[in-house]
C-alpha atoms as a PDB file:
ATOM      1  CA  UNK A   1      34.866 -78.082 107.225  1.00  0.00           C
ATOM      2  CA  UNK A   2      37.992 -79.534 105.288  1.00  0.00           C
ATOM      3  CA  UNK A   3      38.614 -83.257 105.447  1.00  0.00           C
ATOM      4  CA  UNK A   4      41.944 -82.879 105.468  1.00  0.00           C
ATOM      5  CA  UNK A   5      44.431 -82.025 108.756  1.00  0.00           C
ATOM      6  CA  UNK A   6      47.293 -81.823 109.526  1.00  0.00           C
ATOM      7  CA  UNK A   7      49.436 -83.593 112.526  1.00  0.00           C
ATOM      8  CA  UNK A   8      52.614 -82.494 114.800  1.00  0.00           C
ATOM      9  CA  UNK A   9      54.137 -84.810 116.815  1.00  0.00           C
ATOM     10  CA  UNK A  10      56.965 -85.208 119.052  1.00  0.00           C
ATOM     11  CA  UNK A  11      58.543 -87.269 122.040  1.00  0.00           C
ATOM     12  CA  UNK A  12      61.568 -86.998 124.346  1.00  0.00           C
ATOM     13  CA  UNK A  13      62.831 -89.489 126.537  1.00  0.00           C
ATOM     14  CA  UNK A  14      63.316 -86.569 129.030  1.00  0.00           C
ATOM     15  CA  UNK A  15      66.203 -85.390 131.220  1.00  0.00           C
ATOM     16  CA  UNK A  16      64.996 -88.251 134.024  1.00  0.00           C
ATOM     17  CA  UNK A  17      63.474 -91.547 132.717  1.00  0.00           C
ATOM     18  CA  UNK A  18      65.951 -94.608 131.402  1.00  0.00           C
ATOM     19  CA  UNK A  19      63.969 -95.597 128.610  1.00  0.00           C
ATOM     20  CA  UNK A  20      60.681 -93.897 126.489  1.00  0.00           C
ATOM     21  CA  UNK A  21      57.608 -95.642 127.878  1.00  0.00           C
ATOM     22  CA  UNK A  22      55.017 -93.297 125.747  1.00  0.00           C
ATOM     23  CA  UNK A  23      53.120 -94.215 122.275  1.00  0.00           C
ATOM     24  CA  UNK A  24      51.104 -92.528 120.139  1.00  0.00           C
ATOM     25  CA  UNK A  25      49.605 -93.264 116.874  1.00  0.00           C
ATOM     26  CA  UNK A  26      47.993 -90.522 114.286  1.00  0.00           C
ATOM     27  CA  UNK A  27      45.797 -92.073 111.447  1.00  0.00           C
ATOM     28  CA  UNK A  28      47.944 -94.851 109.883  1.00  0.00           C
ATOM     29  CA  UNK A  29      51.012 -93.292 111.163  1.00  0.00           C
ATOM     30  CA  UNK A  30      52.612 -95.037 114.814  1.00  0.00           C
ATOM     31  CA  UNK A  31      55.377 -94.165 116.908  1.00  0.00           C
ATOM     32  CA  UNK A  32      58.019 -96.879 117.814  1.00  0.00           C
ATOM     33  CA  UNK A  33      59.208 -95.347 121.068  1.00  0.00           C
ATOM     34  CA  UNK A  34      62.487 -93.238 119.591  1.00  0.00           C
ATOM     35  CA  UNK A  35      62.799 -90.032 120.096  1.00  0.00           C
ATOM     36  CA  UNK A  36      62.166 -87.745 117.294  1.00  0.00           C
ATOM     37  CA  UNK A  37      59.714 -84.627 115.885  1.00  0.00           C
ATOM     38  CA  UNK A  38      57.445 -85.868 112.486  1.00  0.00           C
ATOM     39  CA  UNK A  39      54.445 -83.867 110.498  1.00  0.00           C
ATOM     40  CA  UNK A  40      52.177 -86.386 109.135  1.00  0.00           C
ATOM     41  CA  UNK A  41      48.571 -85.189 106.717  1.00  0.00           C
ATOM     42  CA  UNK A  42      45.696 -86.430 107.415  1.00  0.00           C
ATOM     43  CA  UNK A  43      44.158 -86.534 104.567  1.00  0.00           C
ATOM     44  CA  UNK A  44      41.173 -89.518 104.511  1.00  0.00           C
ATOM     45  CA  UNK A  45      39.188 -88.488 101.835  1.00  0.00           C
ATOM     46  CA  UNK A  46      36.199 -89.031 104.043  1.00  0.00           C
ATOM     47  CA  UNK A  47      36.831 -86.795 107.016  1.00  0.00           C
ATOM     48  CA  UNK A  48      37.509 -90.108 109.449  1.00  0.00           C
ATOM     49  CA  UNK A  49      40.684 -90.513 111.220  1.00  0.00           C
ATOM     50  CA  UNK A  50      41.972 -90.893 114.652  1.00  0.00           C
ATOM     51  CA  UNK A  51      44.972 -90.026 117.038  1.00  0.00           C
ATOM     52  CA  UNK A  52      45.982 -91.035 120.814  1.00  0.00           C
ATOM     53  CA  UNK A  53      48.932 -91.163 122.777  1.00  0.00           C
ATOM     54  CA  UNK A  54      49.623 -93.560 125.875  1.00  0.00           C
ATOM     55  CA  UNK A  55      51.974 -93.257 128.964  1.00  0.00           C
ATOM     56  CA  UNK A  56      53.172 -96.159 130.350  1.00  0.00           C
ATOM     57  CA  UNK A  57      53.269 -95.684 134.098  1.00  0.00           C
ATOM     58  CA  UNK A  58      56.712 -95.520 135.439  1.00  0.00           C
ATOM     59  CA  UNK A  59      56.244 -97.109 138.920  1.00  0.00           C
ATOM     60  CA  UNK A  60      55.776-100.291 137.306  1.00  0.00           C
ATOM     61  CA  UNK A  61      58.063-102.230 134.848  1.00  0.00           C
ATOM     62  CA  UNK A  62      57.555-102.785 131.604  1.00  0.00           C
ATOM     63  CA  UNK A  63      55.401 -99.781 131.469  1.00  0.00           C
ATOM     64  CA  UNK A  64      56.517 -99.484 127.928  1.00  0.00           C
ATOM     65  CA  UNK A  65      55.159-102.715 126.451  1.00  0.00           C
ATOM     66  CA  UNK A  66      51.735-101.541 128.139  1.00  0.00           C
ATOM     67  CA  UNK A  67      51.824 -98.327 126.076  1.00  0.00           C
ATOM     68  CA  UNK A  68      52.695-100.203 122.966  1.00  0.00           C
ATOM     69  CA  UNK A  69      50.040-102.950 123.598  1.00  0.00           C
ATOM     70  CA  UNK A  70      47.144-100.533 124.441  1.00  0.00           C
ATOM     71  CA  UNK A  71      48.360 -98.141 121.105  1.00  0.00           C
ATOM     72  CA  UNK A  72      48.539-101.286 118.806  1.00  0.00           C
ATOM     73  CA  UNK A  73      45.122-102.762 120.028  1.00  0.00           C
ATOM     74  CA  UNK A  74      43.363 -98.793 119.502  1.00  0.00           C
ATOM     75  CA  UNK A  75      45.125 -98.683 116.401  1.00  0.00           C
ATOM     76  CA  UNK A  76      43.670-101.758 114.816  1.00  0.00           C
ATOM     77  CA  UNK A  77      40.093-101.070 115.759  1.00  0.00           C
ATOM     78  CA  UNK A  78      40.303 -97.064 115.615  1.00  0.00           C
ATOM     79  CA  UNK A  79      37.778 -97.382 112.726  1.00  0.00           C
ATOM     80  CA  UNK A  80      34.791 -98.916 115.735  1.00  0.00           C
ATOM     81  CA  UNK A  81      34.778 -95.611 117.191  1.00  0.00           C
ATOM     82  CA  UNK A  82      31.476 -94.293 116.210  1.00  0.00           C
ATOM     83  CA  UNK A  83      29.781 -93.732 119.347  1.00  0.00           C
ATOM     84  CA  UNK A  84      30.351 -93.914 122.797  1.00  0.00           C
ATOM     85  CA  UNK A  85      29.474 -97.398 123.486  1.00  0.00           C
ATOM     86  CA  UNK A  86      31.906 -98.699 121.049  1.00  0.00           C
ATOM     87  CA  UNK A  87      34.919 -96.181 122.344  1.00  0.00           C
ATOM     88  CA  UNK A  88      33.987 -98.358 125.939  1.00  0.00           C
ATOM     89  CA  UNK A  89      33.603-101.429 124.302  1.00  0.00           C
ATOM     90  CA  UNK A  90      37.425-100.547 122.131  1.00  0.00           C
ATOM     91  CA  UNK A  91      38.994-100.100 125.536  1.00  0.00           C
ATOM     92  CA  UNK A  92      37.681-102.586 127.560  1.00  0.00           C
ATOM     93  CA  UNK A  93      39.118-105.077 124.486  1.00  0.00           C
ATOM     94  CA  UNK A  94      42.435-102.745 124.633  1.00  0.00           C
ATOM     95  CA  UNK A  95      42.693-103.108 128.823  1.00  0.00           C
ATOM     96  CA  UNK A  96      41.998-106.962 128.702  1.00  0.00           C
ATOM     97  CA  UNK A  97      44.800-107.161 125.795  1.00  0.00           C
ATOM     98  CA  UNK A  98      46.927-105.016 128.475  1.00  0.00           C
ATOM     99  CA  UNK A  99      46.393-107.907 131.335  1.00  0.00           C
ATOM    100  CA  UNK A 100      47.044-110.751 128.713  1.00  0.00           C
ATOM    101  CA  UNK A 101      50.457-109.307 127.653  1.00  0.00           C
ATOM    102  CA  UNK A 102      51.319-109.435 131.410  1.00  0.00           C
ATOM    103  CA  UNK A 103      51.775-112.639 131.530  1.00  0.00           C
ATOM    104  CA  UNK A 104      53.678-112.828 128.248  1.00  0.00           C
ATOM    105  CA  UNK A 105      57.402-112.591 127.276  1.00  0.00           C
ATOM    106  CA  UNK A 106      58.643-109.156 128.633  1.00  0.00           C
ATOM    107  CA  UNK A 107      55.672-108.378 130.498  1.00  0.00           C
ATOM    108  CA  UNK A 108      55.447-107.834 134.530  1.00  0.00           C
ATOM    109  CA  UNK A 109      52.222-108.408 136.717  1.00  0.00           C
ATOM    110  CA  UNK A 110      50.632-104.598 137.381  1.00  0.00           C
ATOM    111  CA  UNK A 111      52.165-102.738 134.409  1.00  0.00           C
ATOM    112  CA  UNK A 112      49.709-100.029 133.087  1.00  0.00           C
ATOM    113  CA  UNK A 113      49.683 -97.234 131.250  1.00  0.00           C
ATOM    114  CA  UNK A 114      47.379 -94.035 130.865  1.00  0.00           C
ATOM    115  CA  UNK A 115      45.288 -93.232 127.787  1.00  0.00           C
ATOM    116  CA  UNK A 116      43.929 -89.952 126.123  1.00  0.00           C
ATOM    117  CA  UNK A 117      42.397 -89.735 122.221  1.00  0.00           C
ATOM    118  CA  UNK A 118      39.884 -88.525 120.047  1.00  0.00           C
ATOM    119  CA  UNK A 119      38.012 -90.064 116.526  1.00  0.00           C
ATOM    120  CA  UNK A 120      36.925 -87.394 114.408  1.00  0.00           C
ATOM    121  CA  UNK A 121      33.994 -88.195 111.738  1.00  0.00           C
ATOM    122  CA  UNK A 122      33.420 -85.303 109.704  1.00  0.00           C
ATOM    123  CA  UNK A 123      32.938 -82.433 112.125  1.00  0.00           C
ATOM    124  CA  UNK A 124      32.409 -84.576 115.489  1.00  0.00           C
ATOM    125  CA  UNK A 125      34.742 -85.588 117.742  1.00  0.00           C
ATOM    126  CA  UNK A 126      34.930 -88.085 120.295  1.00  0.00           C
ATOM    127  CA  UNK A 127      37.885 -87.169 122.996  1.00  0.00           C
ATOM    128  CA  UNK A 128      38.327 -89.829 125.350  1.00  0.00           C
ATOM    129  CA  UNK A 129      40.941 -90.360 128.461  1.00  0.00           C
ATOM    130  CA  UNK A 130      41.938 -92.997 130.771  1.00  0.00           C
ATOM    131  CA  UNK A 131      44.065 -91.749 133.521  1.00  0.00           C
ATOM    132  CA  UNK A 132      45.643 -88.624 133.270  1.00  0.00           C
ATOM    133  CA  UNK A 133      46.807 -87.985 129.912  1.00  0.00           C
ATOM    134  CA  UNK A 134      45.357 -85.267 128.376  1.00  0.00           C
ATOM    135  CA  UNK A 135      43.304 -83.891 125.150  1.00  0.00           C
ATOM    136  CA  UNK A 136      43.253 -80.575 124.709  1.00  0.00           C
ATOM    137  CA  UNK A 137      40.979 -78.241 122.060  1.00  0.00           C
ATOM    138  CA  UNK A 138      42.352 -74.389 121.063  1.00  0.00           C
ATOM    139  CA  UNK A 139      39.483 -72.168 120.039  1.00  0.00           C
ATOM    140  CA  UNK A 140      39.173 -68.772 120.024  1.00  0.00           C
ATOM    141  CA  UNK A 141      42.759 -68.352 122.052  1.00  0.00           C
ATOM    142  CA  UNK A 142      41.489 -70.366 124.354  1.00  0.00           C
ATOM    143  CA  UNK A 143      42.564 -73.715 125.641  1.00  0.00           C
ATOM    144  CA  UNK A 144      40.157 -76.227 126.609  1.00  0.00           C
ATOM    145  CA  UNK A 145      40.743 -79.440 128.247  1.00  0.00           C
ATOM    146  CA  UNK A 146      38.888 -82.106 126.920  1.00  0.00           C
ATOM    147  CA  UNK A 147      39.429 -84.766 129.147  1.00  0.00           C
ATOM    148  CA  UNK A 148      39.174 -85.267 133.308  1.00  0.00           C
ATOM    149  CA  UNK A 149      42.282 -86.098 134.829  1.00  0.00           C
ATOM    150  CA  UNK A 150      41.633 -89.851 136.632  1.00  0.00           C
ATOM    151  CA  UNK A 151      43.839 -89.072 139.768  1.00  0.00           C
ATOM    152  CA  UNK A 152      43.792 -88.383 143.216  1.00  0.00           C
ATOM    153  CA  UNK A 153      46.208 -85.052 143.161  1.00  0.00           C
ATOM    154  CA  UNK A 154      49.639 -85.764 146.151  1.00  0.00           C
ATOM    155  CA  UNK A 155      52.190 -83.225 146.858  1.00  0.00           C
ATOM    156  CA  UNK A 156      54.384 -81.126 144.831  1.00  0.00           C
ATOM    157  CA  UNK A 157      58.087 -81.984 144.798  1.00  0.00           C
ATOM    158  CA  UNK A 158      61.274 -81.327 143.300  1.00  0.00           C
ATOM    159  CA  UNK A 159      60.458 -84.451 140.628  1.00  0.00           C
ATOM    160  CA  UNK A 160      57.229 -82.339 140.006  1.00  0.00           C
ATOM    161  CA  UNK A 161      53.550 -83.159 140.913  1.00  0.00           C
ATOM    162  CA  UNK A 162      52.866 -86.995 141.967  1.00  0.00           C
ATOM    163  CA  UNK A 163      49.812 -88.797 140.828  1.00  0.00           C
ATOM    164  CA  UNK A 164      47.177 -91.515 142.363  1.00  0.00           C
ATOM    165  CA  UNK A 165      45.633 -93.150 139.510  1.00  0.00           C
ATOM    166  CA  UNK A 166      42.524 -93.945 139.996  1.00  0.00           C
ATOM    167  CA  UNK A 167      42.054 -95.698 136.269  1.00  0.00           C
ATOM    168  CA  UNK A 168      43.915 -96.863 134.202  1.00  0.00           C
ATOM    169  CA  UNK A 169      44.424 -99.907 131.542  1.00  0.00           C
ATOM    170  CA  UNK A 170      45.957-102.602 133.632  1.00  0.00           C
ATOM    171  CA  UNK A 171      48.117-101.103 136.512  1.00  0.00           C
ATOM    172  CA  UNK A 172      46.397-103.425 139.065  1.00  0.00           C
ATOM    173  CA  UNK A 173      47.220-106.894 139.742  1.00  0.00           C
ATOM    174  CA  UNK A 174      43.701-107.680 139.363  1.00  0.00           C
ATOM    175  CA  UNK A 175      41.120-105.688 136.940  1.00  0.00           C
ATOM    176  CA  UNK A 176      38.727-102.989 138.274  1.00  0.00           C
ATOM    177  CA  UNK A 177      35.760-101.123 136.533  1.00  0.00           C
ATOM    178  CA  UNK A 178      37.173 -99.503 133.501  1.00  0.00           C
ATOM    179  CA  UNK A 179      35.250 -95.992 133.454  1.00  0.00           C
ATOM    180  CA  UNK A 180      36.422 -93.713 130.717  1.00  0.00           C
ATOM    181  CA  UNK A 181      35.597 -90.325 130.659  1.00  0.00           C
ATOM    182  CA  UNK A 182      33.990 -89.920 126.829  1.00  0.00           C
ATOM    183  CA  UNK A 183      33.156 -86.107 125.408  1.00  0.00           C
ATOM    184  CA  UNK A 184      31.283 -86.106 122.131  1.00  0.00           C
ATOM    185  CA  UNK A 185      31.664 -82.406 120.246  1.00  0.00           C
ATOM    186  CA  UNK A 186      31.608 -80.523 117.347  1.00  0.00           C
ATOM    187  CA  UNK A 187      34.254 -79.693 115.487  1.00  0.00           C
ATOM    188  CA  UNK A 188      35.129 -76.096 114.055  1.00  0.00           C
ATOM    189  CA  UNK A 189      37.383 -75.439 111.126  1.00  0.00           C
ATOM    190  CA  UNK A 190      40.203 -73.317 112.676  1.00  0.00           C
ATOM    191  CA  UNK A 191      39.692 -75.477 115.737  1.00  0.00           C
ATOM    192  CA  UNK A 192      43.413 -76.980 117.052  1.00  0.00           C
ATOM    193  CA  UNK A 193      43.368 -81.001 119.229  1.00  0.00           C
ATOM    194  CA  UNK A 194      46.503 -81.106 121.703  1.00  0.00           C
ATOM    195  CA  UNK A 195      46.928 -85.275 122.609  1.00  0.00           C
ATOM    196  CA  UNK A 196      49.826 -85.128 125.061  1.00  0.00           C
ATOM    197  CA  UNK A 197      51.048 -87.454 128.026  1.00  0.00           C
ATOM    198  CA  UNK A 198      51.566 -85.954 131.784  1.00  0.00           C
ATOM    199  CA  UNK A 199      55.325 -84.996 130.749  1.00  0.00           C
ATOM    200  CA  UNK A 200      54.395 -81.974 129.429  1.00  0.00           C
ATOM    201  CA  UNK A 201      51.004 -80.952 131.993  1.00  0.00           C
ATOM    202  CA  UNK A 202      53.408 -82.029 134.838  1.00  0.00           C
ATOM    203  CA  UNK A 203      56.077 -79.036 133.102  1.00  0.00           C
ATOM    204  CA  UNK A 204      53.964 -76.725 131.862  1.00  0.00           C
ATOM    205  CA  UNK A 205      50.967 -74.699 132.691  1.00  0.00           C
ATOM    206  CA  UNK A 206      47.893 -74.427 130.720  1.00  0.00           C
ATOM    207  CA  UNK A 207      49.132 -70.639 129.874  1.00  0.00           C
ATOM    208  CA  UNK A 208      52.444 -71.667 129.008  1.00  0.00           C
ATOM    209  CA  UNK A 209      51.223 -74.041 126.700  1.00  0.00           C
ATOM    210  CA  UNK A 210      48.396 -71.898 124.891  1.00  0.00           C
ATOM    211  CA  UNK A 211      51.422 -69.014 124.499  1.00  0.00           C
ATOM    212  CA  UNK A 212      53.517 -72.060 122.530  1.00  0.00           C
ATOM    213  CA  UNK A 213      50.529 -72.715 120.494  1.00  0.00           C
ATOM    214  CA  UNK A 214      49.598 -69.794 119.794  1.00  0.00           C
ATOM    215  CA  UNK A 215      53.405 -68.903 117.838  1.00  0.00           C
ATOM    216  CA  UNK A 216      54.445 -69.190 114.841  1.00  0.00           C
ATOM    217  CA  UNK A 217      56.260 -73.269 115.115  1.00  0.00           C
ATOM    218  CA  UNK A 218      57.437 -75.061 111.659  1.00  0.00           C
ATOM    219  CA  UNK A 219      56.804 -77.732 114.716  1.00  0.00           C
ATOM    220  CA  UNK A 220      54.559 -76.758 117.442  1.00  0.00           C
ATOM    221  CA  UNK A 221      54.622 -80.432 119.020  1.00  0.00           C
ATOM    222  CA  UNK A 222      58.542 -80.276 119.048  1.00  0.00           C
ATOM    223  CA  UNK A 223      58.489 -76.710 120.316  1.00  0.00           C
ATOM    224  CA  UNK A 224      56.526 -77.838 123.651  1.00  0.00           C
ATOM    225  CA  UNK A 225      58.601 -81.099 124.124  1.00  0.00           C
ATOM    226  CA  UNK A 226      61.214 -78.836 124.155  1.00  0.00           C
ATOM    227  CA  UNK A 227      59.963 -76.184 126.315  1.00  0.00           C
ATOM    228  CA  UNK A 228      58.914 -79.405 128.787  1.00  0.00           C
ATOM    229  CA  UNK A 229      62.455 -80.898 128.928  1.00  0.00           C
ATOM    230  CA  UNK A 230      63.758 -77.604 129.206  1.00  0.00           C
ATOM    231  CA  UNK A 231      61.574 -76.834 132.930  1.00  0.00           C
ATOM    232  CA  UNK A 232      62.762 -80.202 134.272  1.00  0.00           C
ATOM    233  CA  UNK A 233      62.382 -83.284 132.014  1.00  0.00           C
ATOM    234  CA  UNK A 234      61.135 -85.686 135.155  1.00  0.00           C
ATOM    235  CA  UNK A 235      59.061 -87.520 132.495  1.00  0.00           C
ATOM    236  CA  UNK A 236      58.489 -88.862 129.077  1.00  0.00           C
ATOM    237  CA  UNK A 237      57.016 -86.238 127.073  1.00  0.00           C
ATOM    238  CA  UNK A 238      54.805 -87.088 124.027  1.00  0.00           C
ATOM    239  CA  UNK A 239      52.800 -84.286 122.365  1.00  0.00           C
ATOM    240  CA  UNK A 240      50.126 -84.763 119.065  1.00  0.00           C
ATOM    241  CA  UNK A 241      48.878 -81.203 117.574  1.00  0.00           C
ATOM    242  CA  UNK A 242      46.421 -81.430 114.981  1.00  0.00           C
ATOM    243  CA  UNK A 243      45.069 -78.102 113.404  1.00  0.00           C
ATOM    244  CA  UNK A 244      44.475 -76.996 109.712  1.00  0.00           C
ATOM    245  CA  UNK A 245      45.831 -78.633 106.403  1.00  0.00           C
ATOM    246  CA  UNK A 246      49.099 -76.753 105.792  1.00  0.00           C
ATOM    247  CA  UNK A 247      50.707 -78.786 102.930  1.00  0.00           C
ATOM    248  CA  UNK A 248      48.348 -81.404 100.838  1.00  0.00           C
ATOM    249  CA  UNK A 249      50.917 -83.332  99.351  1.00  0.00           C
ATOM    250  CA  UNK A 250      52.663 -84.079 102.400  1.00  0.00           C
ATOM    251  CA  UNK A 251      52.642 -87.333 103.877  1.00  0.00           C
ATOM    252  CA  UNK A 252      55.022 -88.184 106.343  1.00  0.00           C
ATOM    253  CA  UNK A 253      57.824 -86.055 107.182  1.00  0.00           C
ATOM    254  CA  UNK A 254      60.656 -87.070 110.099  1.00  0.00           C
ATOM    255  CA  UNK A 255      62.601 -84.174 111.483  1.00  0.00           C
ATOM    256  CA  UNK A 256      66.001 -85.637 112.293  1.00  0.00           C
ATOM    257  CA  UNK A 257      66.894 -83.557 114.683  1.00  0.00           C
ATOM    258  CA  UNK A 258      65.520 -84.851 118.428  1.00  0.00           C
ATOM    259  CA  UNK A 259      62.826 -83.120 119.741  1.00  0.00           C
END
């Protein structure tokens, strides 16, 4: 299996929301909460990297600055997730970082935000989820969801499906059992990760998004933002694909057209 990948991403604002209160971050590569489409190569040299994108949760204020706390803290110790213990031990450090920047300058008692990643080592990968953002895997023309949705499921409604967390980091005044779902697997080569926030699962069905994937997309990530935004937009919408090493000497890459 190559050591080398290669990343979409994109994020939209949406046709709803006031401000973007998603994050992401792909290897050394992190968003800063403007809309846009970027290709970014992973290329390690040793096969290690790591990707996640957070939703801040937009019945509570400053559900942005939770996104960006929780994607800052993974980001710094993405390179302690080697097993499962230390992916639990990562986000209990990120959720208590999430209830310290509560009481800081722009924070607000009870903001949260939603989680879903994976660490890759060589040909294993760890997906892991808080709340109900999702990882996805594409193999064989299928789609495979990688993490479990967190939530108790309410009623549909114009403003799409409404959620009941039932984790999350922070989102509670005072802090609960974190228990993160954590799926250990191997890797294949033509194998394809989807990281994406509840702005595009709330949009689009699990067919609808395999059929995107499965076209031919200079930008696959942009094409489903897109395709979200254009069935209703109610939320932020942050997508991370991740499939085979397309150009090696890329590095970063902004499209500057928004997604």
């Amino acid at each position: 299996m190559c050591s080398s990948r290669f990343a979409w991403i994109a994020t939209h604002i949406g046709s709803v929301r006031p401000n973007n209160e998603d994050r992401c971050f792909v290897g050394e590569w992190l968003a800063d909460g403007n809309d846009g489409a970027w290709t970014v190569n992973l290329d390690t040299g040793n096969g290690r990297w790591s990707a996640a994108v957070a939703d801040g949760m937009g019945g509570h204020q400053a559900g942005e600055l939770a996104s960006e706390t929780a994607i800052l803290e993974l980001h710094t110790f993405a390179d302690a997730l080697e097993s499962e213990q230390t992916v639990c031990a990562v986000l209990e450090r990120v959720n208590e970082r999430v209830f310290q920047r509560m009481y800081a300058p722009r924070g607000r008692p009870g903001m949260g935000c939603t989680i879903a990643g994976v660490a890759v080592q060589g040909e294993t990968a760890m997906f892991y989820n808080v709340g109900d953002s999702r990882a996805y895997l594409l193999r064989s023309r299928e789609i495979l969801q990688q993490s479990v949705d967190h939530t108790l499921r309410g009623k549909s409604s114009a403003q799409g499906r409404s959620h009941l967390l039932t984790q999350s980091l922070g989102g509670t005044s005072s802090r609960i059992t974190l228990a993160p779902y954590i799926k250990r697997m191997r890797l294949a080569e033509d194998d394809v990760i989807l990281l994406c926030s509840d702005g595009l699962t709330d949009m689009l069905s699990e067919d609808e998004i395999l059929n995107i994937l499965l076209q031919e997309s200079d930008n696959p990530a942009r094409t489903l933002t897109a395709a979200a935004v254009d069935a209703g937009g109610y939320d932020n919408v942050t997508v991370i694909v991740i499939g085979e090493e397309h150009d090696a000497n890329a590095e970063v890459i902004r499209d500057r057209l928004p997604a």
